[in-house]
PDB file of N, CA and C in Angstrom:
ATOM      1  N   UNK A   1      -8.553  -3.754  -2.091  1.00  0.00           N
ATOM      2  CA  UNK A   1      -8.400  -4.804  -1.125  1.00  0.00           C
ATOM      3  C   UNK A   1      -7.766  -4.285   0.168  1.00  0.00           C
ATOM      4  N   UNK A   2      -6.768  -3.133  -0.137  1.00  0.00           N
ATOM      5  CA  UNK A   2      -6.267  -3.143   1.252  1.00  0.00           C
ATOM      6  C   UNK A   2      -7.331  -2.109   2.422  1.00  0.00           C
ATOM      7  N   UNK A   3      -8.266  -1.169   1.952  1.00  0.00           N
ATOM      8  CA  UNK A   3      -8.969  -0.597   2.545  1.00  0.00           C
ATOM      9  C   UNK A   3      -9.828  -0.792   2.987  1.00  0.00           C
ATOM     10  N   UNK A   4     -10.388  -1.905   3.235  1.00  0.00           N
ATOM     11  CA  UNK A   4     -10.798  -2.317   4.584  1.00  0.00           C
ATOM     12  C   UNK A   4      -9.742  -2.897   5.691  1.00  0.00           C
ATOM     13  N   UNK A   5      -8.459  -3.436   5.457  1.00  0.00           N
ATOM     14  CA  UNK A   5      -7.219  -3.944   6.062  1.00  0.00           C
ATOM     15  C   UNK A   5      -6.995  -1.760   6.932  1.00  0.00           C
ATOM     16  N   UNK A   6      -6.513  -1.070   5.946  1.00  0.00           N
ATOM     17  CA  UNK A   6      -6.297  -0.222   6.636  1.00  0.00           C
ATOM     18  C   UNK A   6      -7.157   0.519   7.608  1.00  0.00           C
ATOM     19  N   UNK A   7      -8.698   0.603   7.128  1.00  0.00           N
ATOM     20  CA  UNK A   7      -9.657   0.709   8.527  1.00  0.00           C
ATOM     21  C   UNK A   7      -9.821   0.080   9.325  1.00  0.00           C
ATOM     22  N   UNK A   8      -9.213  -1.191   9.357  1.00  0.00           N
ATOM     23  CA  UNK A   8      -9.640  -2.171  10.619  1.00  0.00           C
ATOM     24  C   UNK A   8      -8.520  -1.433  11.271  1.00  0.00           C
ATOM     25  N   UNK A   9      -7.269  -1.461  10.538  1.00  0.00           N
ATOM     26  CA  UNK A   9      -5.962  -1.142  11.404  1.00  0.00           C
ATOM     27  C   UNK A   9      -6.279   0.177  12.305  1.00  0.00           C
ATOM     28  N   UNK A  10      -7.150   1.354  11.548  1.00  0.00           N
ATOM     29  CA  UNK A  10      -7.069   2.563  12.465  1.00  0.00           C
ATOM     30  C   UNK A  10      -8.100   2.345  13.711  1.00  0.00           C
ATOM     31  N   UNK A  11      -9.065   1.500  12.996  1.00  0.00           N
ATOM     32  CA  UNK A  11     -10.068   1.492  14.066  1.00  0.00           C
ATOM     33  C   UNK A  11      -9.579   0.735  15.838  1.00  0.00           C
ATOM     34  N   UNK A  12      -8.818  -0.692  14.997  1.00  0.00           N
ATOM     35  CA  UNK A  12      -8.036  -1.033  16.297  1.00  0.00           C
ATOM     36  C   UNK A  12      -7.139  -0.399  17.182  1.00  0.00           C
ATOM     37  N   UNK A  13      -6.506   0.643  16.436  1.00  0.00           N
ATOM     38  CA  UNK A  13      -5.259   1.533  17.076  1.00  0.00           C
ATOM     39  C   UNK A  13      -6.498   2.607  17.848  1.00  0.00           C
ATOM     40  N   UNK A  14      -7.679   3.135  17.891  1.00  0.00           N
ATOM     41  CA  UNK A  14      -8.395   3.820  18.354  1.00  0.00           C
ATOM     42  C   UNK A  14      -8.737   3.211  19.883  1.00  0.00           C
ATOM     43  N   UNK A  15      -8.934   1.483  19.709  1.00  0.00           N
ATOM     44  CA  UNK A  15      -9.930   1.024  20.669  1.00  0.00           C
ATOM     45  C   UNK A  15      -8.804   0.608  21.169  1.00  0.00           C
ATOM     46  N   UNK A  16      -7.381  -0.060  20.773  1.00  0.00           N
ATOM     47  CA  UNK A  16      -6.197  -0.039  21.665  1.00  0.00           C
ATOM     48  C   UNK A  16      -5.558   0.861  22.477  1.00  0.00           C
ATOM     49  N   UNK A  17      -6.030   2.125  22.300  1.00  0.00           N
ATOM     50  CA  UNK A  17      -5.629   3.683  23.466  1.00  0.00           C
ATOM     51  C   UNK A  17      -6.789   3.830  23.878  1.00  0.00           C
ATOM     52  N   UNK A  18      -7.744   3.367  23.753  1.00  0.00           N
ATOM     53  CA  UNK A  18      -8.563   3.531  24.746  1.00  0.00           C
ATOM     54  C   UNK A  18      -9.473   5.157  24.353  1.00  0.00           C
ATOM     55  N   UNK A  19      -9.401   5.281  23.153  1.00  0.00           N
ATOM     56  CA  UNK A  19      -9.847   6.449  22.418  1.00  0.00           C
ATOM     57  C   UNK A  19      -9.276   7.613  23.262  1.00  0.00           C
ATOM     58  N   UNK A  20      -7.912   7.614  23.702  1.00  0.00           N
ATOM     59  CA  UNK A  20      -7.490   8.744  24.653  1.00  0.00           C
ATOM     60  C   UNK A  20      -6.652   9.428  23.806  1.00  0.00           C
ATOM     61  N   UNK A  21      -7.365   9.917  22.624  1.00  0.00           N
ATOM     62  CA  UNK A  21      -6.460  10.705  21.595  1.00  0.00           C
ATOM     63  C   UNK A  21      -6.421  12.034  21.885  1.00  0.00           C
ATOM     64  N   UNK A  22      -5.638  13.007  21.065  1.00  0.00           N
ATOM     65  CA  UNK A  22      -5.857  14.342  21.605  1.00  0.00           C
ATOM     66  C   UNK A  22      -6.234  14.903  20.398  1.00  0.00           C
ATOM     67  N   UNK A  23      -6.615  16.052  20.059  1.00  0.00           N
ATOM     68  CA  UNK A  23      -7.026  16.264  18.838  1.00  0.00           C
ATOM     69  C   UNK A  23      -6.282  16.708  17.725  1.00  0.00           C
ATOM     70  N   UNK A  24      -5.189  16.510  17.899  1.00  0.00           N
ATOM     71  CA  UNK A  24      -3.865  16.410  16.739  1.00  0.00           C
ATOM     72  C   UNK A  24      -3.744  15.325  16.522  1.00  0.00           C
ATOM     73  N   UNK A  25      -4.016  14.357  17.525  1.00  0.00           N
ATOM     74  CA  UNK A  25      -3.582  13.114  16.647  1.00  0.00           C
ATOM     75  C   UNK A  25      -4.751  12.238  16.524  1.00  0.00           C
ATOM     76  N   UNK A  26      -5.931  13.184  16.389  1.00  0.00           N
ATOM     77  CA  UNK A  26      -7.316  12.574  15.735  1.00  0.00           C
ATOM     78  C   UNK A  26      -7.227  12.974  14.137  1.00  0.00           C
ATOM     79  N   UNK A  27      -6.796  14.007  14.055  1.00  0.00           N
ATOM     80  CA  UNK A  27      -7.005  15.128  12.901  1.00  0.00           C
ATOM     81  C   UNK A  27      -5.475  14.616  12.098  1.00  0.00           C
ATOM     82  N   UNK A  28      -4.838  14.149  12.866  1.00  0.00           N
ATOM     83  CA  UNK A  28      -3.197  12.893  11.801  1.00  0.00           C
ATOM     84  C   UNK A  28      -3.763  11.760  11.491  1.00  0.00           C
ATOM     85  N   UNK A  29      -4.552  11.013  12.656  1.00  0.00           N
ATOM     86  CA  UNK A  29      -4.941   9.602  12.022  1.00  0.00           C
ATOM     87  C   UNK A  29      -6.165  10.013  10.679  1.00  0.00           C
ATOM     88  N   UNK A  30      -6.894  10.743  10.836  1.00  0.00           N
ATOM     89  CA  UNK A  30      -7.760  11.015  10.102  1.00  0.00           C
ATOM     90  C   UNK A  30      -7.651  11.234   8.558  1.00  0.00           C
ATOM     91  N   UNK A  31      -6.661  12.021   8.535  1.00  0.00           N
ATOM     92  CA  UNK A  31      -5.534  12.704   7.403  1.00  0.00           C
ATOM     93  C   UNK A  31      -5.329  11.679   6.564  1.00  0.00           C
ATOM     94  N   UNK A  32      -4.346  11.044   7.749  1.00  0.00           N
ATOM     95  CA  UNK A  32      -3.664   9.640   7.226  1.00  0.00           C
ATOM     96  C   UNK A  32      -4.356   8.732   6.780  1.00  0.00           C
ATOM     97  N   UNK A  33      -5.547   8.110   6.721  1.00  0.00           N
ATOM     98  CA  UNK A  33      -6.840   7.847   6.560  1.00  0.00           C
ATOM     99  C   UNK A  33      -7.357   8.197   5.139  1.00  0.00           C
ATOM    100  N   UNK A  34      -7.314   9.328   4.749  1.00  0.00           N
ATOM    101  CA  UNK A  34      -8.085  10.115   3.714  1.00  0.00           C
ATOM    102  C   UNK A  34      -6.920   9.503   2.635  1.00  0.00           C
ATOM    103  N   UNK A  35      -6.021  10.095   3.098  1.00  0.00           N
ATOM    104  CA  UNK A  35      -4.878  10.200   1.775  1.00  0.00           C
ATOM    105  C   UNK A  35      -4.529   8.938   1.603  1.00  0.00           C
ATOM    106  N   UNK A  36      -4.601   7.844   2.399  1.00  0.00           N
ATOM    107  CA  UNK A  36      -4.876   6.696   2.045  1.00  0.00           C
ATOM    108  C   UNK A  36      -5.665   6.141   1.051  1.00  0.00           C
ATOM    109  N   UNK A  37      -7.023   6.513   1.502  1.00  0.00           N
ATOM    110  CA  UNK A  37      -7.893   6.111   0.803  1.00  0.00           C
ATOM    111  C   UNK A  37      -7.786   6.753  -0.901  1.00  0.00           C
ATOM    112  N   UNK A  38      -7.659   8.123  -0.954  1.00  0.00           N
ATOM    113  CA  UNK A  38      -7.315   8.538  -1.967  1.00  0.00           C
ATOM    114  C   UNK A  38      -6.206   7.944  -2.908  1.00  0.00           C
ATOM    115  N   UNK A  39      -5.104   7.942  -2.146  1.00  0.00           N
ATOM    116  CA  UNK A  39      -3.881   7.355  -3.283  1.00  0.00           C
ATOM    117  C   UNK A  39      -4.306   6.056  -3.832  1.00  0.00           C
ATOM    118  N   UNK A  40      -5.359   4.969  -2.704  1.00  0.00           N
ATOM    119  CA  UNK A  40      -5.274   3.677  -3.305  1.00  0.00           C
ATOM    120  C   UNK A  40      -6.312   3.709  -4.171  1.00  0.00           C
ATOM    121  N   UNK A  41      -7.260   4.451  -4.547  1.00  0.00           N
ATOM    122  CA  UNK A  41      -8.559   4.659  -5.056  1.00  0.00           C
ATOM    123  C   UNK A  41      -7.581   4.881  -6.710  1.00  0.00           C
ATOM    124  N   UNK A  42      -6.688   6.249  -6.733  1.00  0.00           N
ATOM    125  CA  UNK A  42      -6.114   6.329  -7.888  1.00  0.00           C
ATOM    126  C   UNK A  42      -5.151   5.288  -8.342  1.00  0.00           C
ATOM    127  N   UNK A  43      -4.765   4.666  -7.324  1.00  0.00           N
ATOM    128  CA  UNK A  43      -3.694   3.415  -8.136  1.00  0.00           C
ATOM    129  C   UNK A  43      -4.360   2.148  -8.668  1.00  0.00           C
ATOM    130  N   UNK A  44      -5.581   1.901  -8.282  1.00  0.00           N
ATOM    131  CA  UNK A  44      -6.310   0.890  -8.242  1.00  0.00           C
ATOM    132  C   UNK A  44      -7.003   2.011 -10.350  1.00  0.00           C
ATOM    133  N   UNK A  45      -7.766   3.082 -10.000  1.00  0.00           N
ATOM    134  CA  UNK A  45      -7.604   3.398 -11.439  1.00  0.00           C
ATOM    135  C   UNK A  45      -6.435   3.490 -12.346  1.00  0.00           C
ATOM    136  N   UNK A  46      -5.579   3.143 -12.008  1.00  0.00           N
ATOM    137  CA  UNK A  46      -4.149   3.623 -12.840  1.00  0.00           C
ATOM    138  C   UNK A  46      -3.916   1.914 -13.356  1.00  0.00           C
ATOM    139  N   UNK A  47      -4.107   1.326 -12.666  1.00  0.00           N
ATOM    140  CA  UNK A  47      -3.662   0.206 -12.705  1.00  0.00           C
ATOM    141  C   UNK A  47      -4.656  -0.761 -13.921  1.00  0.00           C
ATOM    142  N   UNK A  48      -6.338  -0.696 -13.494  1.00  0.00           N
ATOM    143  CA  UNK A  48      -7.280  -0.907 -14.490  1.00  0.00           C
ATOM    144  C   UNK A  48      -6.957  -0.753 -15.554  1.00  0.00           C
ATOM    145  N   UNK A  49      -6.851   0.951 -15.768  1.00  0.00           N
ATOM    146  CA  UNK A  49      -6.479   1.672 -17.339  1.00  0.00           C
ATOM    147  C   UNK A  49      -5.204   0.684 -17.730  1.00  0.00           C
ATOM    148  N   UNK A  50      -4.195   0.536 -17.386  1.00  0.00           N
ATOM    149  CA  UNK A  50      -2.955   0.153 -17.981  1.00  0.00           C
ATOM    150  C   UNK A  50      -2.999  -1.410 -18.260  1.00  0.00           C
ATOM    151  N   UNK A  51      -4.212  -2.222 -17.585  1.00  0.00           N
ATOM    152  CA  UNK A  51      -4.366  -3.728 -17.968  1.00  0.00           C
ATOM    153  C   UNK A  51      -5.064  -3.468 -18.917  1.00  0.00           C
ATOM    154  N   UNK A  52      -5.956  -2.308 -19.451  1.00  0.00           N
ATOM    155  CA  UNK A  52      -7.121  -2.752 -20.148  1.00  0.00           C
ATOM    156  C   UNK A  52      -6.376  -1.977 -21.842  1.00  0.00           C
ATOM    157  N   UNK A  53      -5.714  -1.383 -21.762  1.00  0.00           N
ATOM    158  CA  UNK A  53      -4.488  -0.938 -22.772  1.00  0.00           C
ATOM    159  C   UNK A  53      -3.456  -1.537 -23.284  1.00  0.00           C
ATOM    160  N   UNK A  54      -2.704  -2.692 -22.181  1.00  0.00           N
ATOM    161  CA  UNK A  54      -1.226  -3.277 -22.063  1.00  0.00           C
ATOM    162  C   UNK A  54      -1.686  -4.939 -21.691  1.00  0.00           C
ATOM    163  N   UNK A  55      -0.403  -5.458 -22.054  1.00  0.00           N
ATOM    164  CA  UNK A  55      -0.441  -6.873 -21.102  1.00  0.00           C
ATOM    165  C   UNK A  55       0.509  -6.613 -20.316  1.00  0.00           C
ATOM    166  N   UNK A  56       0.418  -8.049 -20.055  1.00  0.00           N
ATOM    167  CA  UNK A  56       1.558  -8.163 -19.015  1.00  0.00           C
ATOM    168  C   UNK A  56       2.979  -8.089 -19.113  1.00  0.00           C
ATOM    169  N   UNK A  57       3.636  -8.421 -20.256  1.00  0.00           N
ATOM    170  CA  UNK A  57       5.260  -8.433 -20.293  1.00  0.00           C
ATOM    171  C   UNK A  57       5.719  -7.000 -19.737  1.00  0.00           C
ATOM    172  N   UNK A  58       5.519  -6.353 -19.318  1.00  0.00           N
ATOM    173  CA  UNK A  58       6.378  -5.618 -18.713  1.00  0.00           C
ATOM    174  C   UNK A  58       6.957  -5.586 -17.406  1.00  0.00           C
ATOM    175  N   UNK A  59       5.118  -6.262 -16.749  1.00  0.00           N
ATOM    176  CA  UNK A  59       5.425  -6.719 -15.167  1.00  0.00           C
ATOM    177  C   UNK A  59       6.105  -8.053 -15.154  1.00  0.00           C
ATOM    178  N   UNK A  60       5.334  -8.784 -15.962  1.00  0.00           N
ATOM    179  CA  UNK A  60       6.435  -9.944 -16.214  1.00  0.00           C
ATOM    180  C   UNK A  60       8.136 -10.033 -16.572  1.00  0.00           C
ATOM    181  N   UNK A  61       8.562  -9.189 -17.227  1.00  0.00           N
ATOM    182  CA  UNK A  61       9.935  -8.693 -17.137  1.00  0.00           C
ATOM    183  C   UNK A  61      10.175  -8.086 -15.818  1.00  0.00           C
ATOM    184  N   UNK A  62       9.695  -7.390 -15.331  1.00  0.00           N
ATOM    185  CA  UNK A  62       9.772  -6.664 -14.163  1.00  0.00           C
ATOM    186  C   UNK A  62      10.375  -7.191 -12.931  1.00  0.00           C
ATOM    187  N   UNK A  63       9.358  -8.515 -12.588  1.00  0.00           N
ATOM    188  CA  UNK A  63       9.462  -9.532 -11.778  1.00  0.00           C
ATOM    189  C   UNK A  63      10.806 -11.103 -12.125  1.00  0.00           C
ATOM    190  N   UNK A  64      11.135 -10.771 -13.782  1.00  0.00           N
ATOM    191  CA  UNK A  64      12.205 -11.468 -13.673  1.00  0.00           C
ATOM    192  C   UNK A  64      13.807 -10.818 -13.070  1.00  0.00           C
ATOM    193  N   UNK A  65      13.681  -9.803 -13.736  1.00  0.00           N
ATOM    194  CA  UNK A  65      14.771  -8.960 -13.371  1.00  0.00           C
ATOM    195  C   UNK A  65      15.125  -8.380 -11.532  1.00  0.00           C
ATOM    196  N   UNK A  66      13.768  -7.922 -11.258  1.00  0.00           N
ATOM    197  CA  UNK A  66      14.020  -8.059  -9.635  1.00  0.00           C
ATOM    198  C   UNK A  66      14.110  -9.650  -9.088  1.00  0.00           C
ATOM    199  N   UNK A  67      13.553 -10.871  -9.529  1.00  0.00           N
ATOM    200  CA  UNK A  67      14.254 -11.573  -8.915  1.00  0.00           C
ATOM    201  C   UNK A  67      15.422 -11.988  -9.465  1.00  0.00           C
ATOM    202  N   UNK A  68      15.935 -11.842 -10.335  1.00  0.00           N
ATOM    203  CA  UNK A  68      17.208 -12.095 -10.112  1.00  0.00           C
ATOM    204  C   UNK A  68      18.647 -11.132  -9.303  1.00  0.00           C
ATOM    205  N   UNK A  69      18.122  -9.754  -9.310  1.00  0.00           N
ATOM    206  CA  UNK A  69      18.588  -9.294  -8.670  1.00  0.00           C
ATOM    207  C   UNK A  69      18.566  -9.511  -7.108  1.00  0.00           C
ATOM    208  N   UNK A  70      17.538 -10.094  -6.324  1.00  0.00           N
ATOM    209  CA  UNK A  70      17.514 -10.641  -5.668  1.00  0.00           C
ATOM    210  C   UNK A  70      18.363 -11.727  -5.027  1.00  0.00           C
ATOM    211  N   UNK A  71      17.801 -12.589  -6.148  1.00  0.00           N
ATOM    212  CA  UNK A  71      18.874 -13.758  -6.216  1.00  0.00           C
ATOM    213  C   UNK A  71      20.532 -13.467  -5.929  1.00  0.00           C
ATOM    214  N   UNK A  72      20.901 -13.044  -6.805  1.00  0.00           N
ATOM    215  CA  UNK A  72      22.155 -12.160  -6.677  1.00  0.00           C
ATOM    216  C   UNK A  72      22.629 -11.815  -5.760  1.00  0.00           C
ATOM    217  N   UNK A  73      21.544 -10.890  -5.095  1.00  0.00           N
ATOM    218  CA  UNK A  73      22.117  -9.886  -3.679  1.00  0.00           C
ATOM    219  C   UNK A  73      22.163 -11.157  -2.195  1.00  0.00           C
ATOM    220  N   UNK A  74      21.299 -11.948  -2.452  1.00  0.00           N
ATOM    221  CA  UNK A  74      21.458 -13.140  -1.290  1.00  0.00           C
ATOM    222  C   UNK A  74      22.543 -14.386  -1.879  1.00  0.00           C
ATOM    223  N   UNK A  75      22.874 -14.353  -3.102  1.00  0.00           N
ATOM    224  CA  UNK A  75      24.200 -15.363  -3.234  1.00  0.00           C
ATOM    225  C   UNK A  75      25.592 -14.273  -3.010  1.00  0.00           C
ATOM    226  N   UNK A  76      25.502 -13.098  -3.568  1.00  0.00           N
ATOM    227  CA  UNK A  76      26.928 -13.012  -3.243  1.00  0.00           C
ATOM    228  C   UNK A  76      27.472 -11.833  -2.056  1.00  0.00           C
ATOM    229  N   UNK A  77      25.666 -10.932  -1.679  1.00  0.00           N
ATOM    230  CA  UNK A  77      26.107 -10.113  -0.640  1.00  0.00           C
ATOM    231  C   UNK A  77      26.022 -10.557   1.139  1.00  0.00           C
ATOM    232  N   UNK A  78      24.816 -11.680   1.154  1.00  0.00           N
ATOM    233  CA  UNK A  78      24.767 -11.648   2.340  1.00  0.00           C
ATOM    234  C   UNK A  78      25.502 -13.098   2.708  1.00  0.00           C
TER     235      UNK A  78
END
């Protein structure tokens, strides 16, 4: 889901400079781009495998415990 969100983002940052890049920071956005695409390609498999193996109580614990820590940190820190 997010990789089309992140190509719109590079493509706009291209047509917002006015494509007046230099070629280091064609060859960074580009990079940045790839390894994007790569990491979310493997988390998106990581993630499949572990629903199709596991349920949910772990994220479900997961999400109780960070919010209450949450909770917590806005009742007694801030």
């Amino acid at each position: 889901m997010a990789i089309p969100i992140m190509f719109g983002a590079s493509a706009l940052k291209l047509v917002k400079f006015g494509l007046n890049f230099t070629g280091t920071e064609i060859s960074i956005l580009l990079t940045g781009m790839a390894v994007a695409f790569v990491v979310s390609i493997l988390a998106i498999k990581f993630l499949v495998g572990y629903i199709k193996n596991n349920d949910f109580k772990a994220f479900g614990w997961y999400r109780i415990v960070l919010g209450l820590l949450v909770i917590g940190y806005f009742t007694f820190i801030v």
